[in-house]
Protein backbone atom coordinates (compact mmCIF):
# COMPACT_ATOMS: atom_id res chain seq x y z
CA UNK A 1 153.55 35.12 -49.12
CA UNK A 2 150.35 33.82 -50.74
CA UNK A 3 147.55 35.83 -51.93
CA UNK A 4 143.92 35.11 -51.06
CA UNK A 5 143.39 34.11 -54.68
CA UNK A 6 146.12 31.65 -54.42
CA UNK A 7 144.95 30.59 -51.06
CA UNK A 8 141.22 29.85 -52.81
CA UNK A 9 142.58 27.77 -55.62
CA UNK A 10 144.61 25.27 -52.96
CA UNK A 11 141.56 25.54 -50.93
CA UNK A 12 139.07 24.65 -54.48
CA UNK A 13 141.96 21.67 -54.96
CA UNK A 14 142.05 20.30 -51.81
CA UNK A 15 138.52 20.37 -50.53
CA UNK A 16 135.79 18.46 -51.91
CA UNK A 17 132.48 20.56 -53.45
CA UNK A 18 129.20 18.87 -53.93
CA UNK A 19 126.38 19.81 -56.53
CA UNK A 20 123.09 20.98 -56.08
CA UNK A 21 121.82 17.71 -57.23
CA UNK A 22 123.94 15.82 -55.34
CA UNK A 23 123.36 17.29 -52.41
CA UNK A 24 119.57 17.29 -53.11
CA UNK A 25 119.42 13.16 -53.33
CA UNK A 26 121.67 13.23 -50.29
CA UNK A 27 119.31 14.88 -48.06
CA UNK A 28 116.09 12.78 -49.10
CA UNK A 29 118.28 9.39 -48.46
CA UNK A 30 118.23 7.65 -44.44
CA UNK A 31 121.31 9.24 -43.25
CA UNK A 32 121.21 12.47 -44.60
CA UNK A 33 124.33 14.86 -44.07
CA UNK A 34 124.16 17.34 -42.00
CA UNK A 35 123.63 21.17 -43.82
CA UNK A 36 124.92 24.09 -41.97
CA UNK A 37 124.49 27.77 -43.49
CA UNK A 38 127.41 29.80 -42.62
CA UNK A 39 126.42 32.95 -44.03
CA UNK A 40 125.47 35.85 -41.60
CA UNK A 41 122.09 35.97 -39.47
CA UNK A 42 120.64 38.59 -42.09
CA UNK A 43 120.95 36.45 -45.07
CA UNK A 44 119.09 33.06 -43.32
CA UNK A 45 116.66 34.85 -42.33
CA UNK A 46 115.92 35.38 -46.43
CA UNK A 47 115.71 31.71 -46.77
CA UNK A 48 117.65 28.89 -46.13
CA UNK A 49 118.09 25.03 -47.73
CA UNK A 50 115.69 22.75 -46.06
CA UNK A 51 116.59 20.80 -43.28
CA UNK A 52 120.49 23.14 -42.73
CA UNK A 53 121.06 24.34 -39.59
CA UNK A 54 122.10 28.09 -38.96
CA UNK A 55 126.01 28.74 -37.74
CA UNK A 56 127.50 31.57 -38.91
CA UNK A 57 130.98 31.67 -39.97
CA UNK A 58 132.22 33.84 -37.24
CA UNK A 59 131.13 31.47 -34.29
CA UNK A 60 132.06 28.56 -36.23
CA UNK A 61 134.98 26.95 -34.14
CA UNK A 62 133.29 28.01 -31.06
CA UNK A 63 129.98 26.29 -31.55
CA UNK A 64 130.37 22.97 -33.75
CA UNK A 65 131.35 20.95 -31.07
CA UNK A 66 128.27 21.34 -29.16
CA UNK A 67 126.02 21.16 -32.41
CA UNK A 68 128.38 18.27 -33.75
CA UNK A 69 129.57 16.10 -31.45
CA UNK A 70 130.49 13.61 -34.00
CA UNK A 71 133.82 14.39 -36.20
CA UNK A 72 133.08 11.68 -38.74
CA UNK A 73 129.33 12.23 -39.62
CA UNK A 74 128.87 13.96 -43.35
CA UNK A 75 128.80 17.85 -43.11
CA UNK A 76 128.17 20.16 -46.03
CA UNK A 77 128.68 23.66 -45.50
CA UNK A 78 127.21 26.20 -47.79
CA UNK A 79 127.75 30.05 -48.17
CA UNK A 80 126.30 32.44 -50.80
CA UNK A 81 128.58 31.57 -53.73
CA UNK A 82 130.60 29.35 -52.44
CA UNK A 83 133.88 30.85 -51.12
CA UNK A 84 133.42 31.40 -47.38
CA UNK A 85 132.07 27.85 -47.19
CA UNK A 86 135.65 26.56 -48.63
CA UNK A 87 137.20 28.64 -45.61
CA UNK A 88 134.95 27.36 -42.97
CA UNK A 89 135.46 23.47 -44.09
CA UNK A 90 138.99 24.08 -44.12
CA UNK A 91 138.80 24.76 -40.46
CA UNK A 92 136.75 22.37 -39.65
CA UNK A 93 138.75 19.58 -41.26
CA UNK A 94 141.54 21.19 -38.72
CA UNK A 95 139.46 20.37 -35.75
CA UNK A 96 139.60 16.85 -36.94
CA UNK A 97 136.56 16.64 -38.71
CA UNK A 98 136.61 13.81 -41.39
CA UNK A 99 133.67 14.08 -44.00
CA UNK A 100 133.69 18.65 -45.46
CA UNK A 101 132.19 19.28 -48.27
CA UNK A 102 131.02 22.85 -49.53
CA UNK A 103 128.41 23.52 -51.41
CA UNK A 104 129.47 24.05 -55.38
CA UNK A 105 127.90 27.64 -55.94
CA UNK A 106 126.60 28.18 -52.81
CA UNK A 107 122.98 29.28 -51.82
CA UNK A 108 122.85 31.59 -54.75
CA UNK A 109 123.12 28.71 -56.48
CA UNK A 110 121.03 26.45 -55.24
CA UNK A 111 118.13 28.93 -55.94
CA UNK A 112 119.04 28.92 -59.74
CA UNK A 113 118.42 25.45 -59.92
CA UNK A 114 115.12 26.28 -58.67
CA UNK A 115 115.36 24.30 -55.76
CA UNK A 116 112.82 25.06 -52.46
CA UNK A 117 113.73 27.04 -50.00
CA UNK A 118 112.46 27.91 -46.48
CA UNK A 119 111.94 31.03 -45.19
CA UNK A 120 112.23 30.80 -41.31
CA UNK A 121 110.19 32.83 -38.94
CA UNK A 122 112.08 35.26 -37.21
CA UNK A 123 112.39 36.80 -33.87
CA UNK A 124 111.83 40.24 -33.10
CA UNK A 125 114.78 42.26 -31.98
CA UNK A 126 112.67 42.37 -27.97
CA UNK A 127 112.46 38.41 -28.10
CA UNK A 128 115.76 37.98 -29.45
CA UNK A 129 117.06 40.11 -25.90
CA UNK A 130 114.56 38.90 -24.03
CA UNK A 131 115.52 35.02 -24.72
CA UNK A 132 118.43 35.85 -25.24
CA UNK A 133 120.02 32.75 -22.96
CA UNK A 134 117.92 30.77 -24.56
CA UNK A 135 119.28 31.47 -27.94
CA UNK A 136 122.37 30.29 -26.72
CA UNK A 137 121.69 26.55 -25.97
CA UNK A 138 121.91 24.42 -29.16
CA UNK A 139 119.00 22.19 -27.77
CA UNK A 140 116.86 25.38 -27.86
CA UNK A 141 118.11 28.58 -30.07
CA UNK A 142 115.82 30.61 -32.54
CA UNK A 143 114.03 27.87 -34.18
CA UNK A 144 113.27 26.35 -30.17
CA UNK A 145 112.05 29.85 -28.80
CA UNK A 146 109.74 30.17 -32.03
CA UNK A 147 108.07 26.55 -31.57
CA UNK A 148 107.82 27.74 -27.61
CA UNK A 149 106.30 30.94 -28.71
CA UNK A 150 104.04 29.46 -31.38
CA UNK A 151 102.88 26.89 -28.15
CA UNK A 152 99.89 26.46 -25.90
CA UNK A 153 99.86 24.78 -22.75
CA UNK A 154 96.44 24.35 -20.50
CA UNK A 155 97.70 24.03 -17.06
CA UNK A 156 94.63 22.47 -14.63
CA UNK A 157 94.66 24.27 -11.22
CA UNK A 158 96.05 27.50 -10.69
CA UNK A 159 97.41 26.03 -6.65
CA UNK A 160 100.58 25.24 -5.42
CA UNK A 161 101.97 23.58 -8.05
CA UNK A 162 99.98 25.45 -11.43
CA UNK A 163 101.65 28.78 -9.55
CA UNK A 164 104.74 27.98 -10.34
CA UNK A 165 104.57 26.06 -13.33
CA UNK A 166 102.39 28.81 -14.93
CA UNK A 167 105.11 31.26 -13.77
CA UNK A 168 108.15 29.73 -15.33
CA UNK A 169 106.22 28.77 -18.20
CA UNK A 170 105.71 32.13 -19.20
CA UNK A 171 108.86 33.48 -17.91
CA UNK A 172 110.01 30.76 -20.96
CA UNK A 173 108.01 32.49 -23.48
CA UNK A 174 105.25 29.84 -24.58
CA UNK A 175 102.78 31.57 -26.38
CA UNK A 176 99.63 30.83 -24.56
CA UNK A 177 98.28 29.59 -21.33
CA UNK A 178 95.06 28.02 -20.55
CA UNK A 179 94.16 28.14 -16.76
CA UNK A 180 91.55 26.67 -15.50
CA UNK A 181 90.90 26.56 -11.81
CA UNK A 182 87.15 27.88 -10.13
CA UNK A 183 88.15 28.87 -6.81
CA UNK A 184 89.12 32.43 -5.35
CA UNK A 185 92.40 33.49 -3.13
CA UNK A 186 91.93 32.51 0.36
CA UNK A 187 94.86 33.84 2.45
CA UNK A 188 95.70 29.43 2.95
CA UNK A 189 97.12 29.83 -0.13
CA UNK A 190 99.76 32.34 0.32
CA UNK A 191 102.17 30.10 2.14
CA UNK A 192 103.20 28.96 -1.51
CA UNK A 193 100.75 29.33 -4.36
CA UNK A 194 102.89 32.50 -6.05
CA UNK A 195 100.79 33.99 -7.88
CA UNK A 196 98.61 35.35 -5.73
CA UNK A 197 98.82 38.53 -3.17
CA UNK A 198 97.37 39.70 0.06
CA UNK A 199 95.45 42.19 -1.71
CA UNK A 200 93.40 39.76 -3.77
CA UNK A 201 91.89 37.51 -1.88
CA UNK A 202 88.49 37.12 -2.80
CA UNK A 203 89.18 37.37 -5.95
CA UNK A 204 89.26 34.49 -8.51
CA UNK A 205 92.11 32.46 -9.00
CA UNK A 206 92.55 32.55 -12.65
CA UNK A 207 92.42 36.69 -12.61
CA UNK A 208 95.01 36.77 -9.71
CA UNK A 209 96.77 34.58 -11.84
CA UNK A 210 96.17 36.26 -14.77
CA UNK A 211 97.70 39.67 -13.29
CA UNK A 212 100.97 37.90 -12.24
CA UNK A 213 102.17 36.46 -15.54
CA UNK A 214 100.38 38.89 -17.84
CA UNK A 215 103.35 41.62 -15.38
CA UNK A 216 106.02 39.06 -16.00
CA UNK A 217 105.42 38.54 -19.82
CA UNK A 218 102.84 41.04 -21.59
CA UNK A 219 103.49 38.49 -24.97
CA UNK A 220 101.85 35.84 -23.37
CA UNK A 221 98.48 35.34 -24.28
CA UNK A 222 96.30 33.94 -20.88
CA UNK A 223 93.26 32.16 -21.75
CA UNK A 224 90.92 32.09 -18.34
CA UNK A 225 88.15 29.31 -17.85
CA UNK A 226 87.02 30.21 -13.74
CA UNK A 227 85.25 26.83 -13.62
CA UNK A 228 85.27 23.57 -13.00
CA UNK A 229 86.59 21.24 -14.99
CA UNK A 230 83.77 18.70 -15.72
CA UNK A 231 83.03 15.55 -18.59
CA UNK A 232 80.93 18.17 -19.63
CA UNK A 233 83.51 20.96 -20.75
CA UNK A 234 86.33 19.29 -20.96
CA UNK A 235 86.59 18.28 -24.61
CA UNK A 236 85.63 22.19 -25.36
CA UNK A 237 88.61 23.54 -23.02
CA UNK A 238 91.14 21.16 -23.87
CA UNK A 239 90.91 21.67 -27.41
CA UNK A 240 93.49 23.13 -29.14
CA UNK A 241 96.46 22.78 -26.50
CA UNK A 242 99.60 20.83 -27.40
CA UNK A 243 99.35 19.48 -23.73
CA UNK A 244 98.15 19.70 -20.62
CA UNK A 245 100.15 20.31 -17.08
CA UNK A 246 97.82 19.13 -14.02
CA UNK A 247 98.35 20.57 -10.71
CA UNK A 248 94.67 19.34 -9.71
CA UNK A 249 94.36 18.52 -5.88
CA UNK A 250 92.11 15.58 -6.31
CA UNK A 251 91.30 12.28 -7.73
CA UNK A 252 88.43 12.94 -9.90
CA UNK A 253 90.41 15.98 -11.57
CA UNK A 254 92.62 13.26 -11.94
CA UNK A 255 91.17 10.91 -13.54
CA UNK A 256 89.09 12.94 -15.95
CA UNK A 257 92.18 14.89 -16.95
CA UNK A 258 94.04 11.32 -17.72
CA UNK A 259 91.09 10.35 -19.80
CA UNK A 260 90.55 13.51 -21.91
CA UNK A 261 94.81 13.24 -22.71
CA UNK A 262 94.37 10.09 -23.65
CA UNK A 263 90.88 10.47 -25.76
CA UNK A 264 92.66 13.89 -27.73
CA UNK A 265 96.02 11.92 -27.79
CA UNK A 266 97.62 14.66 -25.48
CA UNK A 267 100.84 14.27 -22.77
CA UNK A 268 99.91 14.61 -19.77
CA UNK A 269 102.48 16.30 -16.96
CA UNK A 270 101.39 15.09 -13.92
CA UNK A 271 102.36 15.94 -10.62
CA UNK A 272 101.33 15.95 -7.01
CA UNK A 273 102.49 16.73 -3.20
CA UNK A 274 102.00 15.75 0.36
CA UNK A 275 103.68 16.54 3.47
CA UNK A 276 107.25 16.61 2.29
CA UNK A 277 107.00 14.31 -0.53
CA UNK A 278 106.30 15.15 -4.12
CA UNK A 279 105.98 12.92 -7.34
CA UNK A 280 106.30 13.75 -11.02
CA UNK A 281 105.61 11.81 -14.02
CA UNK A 282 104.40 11.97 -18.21
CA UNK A 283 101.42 10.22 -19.12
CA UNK A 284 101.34 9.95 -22.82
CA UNK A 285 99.31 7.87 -24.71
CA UNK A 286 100.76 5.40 -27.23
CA UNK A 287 104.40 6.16 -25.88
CA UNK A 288 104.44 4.78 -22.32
CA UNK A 289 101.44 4.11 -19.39
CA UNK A 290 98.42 6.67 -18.35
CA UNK A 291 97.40 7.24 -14.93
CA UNK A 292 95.01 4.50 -14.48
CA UNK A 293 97.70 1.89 -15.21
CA UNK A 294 99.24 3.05 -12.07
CA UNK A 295 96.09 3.88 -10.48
CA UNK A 296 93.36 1.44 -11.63
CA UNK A 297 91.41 2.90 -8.51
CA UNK A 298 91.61 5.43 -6.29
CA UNK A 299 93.24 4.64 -3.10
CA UNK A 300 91.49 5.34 0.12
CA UNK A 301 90.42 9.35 1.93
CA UNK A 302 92.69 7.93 4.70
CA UNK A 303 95.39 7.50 2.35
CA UNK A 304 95.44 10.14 0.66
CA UNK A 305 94.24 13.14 2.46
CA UNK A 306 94.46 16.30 0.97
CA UNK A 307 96.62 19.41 1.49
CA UNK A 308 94.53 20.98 3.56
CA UNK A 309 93.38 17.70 5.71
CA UNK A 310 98.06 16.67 5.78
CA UNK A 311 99.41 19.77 5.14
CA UNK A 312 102.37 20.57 2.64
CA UNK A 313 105.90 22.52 3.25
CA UNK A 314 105.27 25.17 1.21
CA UNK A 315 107.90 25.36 -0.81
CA UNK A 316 107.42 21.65 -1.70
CA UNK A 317 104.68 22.64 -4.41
CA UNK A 318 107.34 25.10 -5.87
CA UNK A 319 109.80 21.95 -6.61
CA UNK A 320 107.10 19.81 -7.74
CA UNK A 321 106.09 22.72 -10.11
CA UNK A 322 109.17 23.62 -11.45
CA UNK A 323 109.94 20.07 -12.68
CA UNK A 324 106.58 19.74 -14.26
CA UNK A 325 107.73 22.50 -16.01
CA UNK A 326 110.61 21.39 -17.43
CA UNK A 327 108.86 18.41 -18.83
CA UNK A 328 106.56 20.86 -20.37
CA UNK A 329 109.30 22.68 -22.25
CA UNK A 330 111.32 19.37 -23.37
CA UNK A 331 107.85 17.98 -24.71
CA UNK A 332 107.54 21.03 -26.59
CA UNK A 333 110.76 21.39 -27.73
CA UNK A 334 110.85 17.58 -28.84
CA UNK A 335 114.63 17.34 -26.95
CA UNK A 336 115.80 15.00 -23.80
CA UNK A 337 114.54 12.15 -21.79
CA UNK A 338 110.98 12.55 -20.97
CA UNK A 339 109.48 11.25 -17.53
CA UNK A 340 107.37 8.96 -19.31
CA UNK A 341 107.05 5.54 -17.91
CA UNK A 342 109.45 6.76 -15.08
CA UNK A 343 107.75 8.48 -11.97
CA UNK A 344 110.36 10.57 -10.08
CA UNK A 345 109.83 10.71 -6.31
CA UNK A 346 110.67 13.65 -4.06
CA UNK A 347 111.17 13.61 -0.55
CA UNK A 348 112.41 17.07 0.78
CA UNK A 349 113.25 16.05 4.59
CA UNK A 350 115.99 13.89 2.99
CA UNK A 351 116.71 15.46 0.13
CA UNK A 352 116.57 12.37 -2.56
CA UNK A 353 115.46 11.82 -5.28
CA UNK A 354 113.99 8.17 -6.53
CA UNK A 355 112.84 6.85 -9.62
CA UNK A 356 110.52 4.57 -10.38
CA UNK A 357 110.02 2.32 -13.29
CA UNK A 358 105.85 2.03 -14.40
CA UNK A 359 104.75 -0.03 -16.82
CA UNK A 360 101.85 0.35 -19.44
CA UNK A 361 98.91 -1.73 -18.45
CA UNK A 362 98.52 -3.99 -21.62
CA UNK A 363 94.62 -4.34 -20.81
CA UNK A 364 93.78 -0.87 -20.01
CA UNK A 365 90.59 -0.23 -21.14
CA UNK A 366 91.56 3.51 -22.12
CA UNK A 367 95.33 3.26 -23.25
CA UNK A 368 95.37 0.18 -24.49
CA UNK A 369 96.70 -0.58 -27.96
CA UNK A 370 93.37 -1.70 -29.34
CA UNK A 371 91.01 0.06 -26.78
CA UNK A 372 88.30 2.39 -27.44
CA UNK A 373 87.59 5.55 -25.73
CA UNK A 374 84.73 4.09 -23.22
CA UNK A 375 83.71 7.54 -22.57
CA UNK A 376 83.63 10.06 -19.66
CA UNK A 377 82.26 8.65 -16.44
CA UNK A 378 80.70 10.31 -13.37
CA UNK A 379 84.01 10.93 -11.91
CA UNK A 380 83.07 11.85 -8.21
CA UNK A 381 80.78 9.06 -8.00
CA UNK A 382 83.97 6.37 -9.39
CA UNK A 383 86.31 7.72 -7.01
CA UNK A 384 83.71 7.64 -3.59
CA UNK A 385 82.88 4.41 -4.96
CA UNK A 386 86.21 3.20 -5.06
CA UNK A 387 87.04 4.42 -1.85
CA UNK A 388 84.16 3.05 -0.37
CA UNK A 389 84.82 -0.33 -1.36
CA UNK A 390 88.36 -0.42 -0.30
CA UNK A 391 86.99 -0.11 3.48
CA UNK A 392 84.87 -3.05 3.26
């Protein structure tokens, strides 16, 4: 039989320890190694080495697979002296991992070399149930939910697809939500703008609104603008978001929202619906095209009537919605493959989905490289404009 000291000296013998310093130069170099704290929940949340990622020692086998696909990238594991981290790269270099190393003195002693720590913001025992399936995903967990949380999102048009993006959104814990939309309920819009109720119509949108998510998610702070959205208040409203989700049902929204995005260097989720067809997309400026490279003008009335002149399935908006809000989230989160440069194309009597490859105009005169902002222009007067001369 072998003792646990025993056990520690083979483990001391076999598997390699790094030094503060070491590991210090390591992590400021190109291909740093990857840090994981094994120590209990409790003690990260005192501070942790910069740049380590939090898995405990007890779900340690379970979860590195999914955190660390890769069994021969450099992992350092470090404990609070030193000891449990020995144990925990013992059984990782079991699971075929190739490159263990433990941390010589663990955290305890990384703080007596005076090194900097961080101290991470923590969840509250509510969020921590409430998210609680979030906290489970790698690409999300603790330090996703509290970038969500710490979030704002100004969603343009509280319709058919706002409704639903607004709902989700909040349902997801972002922090704040802008809504911006001057109509009132009209009982039209209870075929599939979700927000709103029988009992409110007459009322404005954004306080209908307002009274749904505030019911689903009382942490969610809902900033209400019941106006217009004009070149005149839109640098004002738009300030101060990290982006902006349009579910605007026309082309001068359109536009003006594309041009304020790209003036204040925001994403832009776009989406829209007709009939039984729905499109989704990213504008964001300096990583892929805006909206007037793939709609220099505005097409024709004829062409593009709206909802209320073609109609829409209701539940079509709800679709639309939803994947605008998923965007939303990965943009925030900084994780997956974005819908920018791709626009992904709906059509709910067949039930397919297309995509479509859109390229960057490279003489935009708003998202070009070396363009300058040319200003705000009398948006209504552009798009009738437009229109009219695509009839002659």
């Amino acid at each position: 039989m072998t003792s646990s000291q025993e056990w520690l000296q083979t483990l001391r013998a076999t598997i390699p320890e790094i030094g503060g310093d070491e590991l210090w130069q390591a992590i400021a170099t190109d291909h740093p190694p990857r840090v994981i704290d094994v120590r209990e929940r409790s003690e990260w949340t005192e501070g942790h080495i910069p740049t380590a990622t939090h898995l405990s020692r007890g779900f340690l086998e379970l979860k590195i697979e999914s955190l660390e696909p890769d069994r021969d990238r450099p992992l350092v594991l470090y404990c609070a002296g030193g000891v449990r981290s020995l144990f925990a790269a013992e059984a990782l270099s079991k699971l075929g991992y190739t490159s263990v190393q433990s941390l010589q003195g663990g955290f305890r002693g990384w703080q007596e070399q005076s090194r900097s720590i961080e101290v991470p913001k923590v969840l509250s025992e509510a969020d921590r149930k409430r998210y609680a399936r979030h906290l489970s995903i790698p690409e999300v967990g603790e330090q996703g939910q509290q970038k969500l949380l710490e979030s704002r999102v100004l969603l343009v048009g509280a319709g058919g697809l706002g409704c639903p993006a607004a709902y989700y959104l909040a349902a997801a814990g972002v922090g704040a939500l802008g809504i911006i939309d001057p109509d009132v309920v009209d009982a039209s819009n209870l075929q599939r703008q979700i927000l709103h109720t029988e009992d409110r119509q007459g009322q404005p949108k954004v306080d209908s609104a307002e009274r749904t998510l505030r019911a689903l998610n009382s942490g969610v702070a809902i900033h209400k603008y019941p106006e217009r959205l004009t070149s005149n208040n839109v640098d004002e409203v738009i300030a101060g978001y990290d982006l902006v989700l349009d579910g605007s049902d026309n082309f001068p929204t359109r536009y003006l929202v594309n041009d304020a995005c790209v003036k204040h260097d925001l994403p832009n989720v776009h989406g829209s619906v007709y009939r039984f067809d729905g499109q989704v997309t990213v504008f964001w400026p300096g990583k892929g095209p805006c909206y007037r490279c793939l709609y220099p003008e505005p097409p024709p009335p004829n062409l593009a009537p709206s909802c209320a002149e073609a109609g829409v399935l209701g539940i079509l908006p709800g679709v639309v919605g939803m994947l605008e809000a998923v965007e939303a989230l990965k943009i925030l989160l900084g994780r997956g493959d974005l819908l920018v440069g791709r626009l992904l194309v709906y059509d709910a009597l067949d039930t397919k989905f297309r995509e479509l490859r859109i390229q960057a105009n490279p003489d935009c005169e708003y998202c070009a490289p070396e363009a300058r902002f040319p200003g705000y222009v009398d948006y209504e007067h552009f798009c009738s404009s437009a229109s009219a001369s695509s009839r002659h």
